[in-house]
Protein backbone atom coordinates (compact mmCIF):
# COMPACT_ATOMS: atom_id res chain seq x y z
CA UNK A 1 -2.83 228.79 39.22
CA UNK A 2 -4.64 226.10 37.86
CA UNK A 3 -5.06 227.44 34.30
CA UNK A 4 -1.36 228.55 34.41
CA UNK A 5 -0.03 224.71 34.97
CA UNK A 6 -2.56 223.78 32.35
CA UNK A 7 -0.91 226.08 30.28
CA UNK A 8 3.03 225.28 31.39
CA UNK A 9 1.83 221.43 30.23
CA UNK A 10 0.37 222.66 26.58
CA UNK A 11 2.95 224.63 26.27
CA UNK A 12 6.01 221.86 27.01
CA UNK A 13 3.64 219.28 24.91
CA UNK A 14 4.19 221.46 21.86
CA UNK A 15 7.87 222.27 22.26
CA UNK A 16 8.59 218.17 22.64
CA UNK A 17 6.49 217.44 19.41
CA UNK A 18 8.35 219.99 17.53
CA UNK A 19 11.89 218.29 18.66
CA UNK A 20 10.27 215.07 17.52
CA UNK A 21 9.34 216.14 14.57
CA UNK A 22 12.33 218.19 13.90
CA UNK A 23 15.14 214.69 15.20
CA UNK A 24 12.82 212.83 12.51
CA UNK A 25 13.33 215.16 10.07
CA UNK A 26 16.94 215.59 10.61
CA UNK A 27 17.23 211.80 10.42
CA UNK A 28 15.84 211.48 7.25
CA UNK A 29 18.11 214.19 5.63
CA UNK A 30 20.74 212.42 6.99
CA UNK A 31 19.77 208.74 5.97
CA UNK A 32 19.23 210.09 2.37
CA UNK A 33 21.84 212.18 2.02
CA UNK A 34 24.24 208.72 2.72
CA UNK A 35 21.97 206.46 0.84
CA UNK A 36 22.07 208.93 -2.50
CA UNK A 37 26.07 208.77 -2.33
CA UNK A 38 26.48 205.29 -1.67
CA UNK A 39 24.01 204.41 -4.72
CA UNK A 40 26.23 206.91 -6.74
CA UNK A 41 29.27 205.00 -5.86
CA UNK A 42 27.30 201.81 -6.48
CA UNK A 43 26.66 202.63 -10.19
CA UNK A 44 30.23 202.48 -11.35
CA UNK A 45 29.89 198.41 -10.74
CA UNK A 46 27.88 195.75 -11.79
CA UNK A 47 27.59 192.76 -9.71
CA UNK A 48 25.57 189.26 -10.32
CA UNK A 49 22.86 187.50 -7.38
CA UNK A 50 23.38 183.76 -7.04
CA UNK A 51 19.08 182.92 -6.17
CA UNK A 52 17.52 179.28 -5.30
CA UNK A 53 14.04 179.28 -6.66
CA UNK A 54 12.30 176.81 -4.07
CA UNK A 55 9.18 175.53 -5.34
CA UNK A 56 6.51 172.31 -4.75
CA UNK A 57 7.80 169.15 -4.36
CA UNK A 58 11.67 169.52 -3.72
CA UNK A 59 11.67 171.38 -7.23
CA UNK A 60 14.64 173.69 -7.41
CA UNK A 61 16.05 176.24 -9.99
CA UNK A 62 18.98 178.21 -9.50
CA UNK A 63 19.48 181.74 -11.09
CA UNK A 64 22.10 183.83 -11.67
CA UNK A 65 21.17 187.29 -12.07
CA UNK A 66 23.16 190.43 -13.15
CA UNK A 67 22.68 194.06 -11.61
CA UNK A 68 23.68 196.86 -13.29
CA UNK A 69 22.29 200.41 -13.04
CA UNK A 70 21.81 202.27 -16.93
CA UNK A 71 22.27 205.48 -17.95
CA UNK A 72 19.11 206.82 -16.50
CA UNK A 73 20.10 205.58 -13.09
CA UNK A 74 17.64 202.94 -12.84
CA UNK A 75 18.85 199.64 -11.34
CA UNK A 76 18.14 196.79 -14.32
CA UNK A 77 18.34 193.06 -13.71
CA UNK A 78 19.22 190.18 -16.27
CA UNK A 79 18.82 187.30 -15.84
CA UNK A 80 21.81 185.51 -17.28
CA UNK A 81 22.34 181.59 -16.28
CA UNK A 82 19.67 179.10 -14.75
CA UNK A 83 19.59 175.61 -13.73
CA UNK A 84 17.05 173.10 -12.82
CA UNK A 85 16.70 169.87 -10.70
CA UNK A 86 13.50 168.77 -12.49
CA UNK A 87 13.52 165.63 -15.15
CA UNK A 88 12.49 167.25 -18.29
CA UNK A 89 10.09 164.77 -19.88
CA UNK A 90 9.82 163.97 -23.41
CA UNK A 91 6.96 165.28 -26.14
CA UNK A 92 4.33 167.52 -25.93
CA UNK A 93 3.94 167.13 -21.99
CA UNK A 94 7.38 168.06 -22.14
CA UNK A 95 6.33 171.26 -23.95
CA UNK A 96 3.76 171.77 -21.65
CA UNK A 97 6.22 171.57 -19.12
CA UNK A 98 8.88 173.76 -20.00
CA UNK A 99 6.09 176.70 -21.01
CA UNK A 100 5.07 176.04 -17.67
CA UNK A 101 8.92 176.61 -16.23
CA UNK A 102 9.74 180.08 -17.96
CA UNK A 103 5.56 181.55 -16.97
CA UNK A 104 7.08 180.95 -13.14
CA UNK A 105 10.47 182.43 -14.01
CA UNK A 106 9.02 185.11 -15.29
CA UNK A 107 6.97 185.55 -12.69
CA UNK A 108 10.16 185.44 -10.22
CA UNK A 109 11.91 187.98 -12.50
CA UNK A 110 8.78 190.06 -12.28
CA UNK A 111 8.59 189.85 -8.37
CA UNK A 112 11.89 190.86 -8.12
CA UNK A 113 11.92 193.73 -10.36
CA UNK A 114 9.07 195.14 -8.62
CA UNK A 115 10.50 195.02 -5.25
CA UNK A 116 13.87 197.01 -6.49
CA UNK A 117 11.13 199.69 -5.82
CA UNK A 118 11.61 199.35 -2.04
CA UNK A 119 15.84 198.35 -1.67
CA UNK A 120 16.49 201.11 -4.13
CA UNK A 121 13.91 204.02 -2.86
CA UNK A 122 14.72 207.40 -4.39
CA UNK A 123 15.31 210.18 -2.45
CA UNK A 124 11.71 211.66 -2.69
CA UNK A 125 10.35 208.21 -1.75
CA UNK A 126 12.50 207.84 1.42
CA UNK A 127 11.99 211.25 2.77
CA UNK A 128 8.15 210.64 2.66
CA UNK A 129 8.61 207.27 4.19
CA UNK A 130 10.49 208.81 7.18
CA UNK A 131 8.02 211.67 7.38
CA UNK A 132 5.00 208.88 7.96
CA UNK A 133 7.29 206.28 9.61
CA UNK A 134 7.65 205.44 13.29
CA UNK A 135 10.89 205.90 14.64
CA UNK A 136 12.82 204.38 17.49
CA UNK A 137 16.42 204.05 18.60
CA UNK A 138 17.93 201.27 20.86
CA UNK A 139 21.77 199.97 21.26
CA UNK A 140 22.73 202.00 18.34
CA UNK A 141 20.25 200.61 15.72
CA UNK A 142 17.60 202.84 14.67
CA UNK A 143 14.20 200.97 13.81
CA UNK A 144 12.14 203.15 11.44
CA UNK A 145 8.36 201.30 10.13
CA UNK A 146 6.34 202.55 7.88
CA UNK A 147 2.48 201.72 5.96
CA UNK A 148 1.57 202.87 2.68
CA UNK A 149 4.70 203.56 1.51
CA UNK A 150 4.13 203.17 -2.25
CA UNK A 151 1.07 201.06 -2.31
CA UNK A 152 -1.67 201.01 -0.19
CA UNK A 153 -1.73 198.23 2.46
CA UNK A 154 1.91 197.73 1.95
CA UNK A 155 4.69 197.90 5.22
CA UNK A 156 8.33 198.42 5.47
CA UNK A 157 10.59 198.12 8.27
CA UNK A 158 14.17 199.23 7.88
CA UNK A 159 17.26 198.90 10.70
CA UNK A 160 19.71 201.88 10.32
CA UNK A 161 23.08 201.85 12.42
CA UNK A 162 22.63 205.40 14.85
CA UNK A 163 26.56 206.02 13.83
CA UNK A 164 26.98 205.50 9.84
CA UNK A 165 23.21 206.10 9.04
CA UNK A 166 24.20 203.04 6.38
CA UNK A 167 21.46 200.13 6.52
CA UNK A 168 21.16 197.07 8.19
CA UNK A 169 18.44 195.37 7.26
CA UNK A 170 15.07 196.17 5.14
CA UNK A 171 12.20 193.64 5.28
CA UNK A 172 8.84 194.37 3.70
CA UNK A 173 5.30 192.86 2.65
CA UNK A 174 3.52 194.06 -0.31
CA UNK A 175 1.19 193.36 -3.63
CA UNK A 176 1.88 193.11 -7.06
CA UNK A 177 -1.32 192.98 -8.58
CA UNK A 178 -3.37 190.89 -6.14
CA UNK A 179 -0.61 188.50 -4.98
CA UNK A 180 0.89 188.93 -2.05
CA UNK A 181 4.98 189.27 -1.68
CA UNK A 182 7.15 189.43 1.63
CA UNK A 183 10.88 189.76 0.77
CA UNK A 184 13.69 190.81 3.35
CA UNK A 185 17.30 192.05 2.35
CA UNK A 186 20.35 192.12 4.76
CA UNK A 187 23.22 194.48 4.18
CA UNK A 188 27.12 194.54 4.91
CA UNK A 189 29.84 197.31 4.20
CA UNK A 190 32.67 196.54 2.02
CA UNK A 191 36.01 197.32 4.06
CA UNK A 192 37.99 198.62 1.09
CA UNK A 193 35.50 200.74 -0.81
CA UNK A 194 33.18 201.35 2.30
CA UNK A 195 30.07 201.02 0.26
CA UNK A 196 26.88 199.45 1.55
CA UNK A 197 25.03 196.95 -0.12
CA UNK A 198 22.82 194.11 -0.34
CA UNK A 199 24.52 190.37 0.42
CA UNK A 200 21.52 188.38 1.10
CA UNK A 201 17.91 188.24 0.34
CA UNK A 202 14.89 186.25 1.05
CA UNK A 203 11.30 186.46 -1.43
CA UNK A 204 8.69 184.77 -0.77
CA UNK A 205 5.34 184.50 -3.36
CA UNK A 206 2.86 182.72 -1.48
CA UNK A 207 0.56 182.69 -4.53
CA UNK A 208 3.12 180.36 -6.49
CA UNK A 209 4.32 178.78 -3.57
CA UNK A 210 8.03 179.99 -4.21
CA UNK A 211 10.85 181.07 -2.31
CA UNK A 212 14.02 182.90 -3.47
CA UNK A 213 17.19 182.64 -1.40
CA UNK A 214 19.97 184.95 -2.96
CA UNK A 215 23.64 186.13 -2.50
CA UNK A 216 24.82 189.02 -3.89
CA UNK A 217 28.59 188.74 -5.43
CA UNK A 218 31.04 189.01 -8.04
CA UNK A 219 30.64 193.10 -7.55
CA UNK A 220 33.30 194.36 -9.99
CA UNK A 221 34.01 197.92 -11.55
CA UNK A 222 32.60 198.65 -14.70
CA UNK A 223 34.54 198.91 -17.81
CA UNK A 224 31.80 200.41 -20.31
């Protein structure tokens, strides 16, 4: 009797794993298969982020970035106006100074190209991050976190809605080289198109001491 309950309890143990396992999958082919056809409908536009650079002092730049994806299908960025609060000083310090200005921009512009890896995951990419990922559903928002998703030691944490399987919200920490990043992107649907994308962002580079703030706008259909 004993060995047969033992037995009745492996048995239902197995048979719930699987229906995890198979829910998880099922989610994933579901998330992707929405996130691939909204990023297709995504590529006829280009659209421009509005960013404040925060840095020491009160310093403040302000960006204006262009996103467009190119004929491979890979998202670019240009960057393609830029203001500054700080005095510019006169001379060589004021050489000095400026050389100093465009190393942290491109810094910034490097930061941010590298994290396009986790907003814009390919389809591979997200089906191995769901296949590793933890997965939990409350109120309609599904919660799925994940390690190691393309480097080692790095996390990501994305909010699905249960009903449109669009995004919510995707906040993650990482490296680029040995510097530490955190960035977290919010999401809203526009009404008339019903596409999902990006509206604001937060990046912060601990190493340099620098936050970004952007908005996403100005999305208009392309022409070329």
């Amino acid at each position: 009797m004993k060995n047969n309950i033992k037995l009745f309890l492996v048995i239902s143990i197995c048979i719930y794993t699987g229906f995890i396992q198979t829910d998880k999958e099922q989610l994933a082919l579901e998330v992707s298969k929405v996130d691939a056809e909204n990023i297709e409908k995504l590529k006829k536009y280009i659209w421009k982020m509005h960013s404040v650079v925060s840095g020491e002092g009160g310093n403040k730049t302000t960006l204006v970035s262009e996103f467009k994806f190119d004929q491979k299908g890979e998202l670019s960025i240009t960057v393609v106006d830029g203001k500054t609060n700080i005095d510019r000083k006169a001379g060589i310090r004021g050489k000095v100074q400026q050389n100093a200005m465009q190393s942290k921009l491109e810094y910034v512009s490097n930061a941010m190209k590298y994290s396009l890896a986790y907003t814009y995951m390919t389809k591979g990419q997200l089906l191995d991050f769901f296949e590793k990922a933890d997965v939990y559903e409350s109120n309609g928002i599904i919660k799925v976190f994940g390690k190691n998703v393309i480097v080692n030691g790095d996390e990501l944490t994305i909010f699905i809605d249960a009903k449109t399987k669009f995004f919510i919200r995707k906040s993650f920490s990482t490296k680029m080289g040995s510097d530490p990043i955190k960035w977290e992107v919010l999401y809203e649907i526009f009404q008339s198109s019903g596409i999902n994308h990006i509206s604001k962002s937060k990046l912060e580079l601990p190493t340099e001491r620098i936050t970004i703030e952007g908005e996403n706008k100005d999305y208009t259909v392309r022409v070329d």
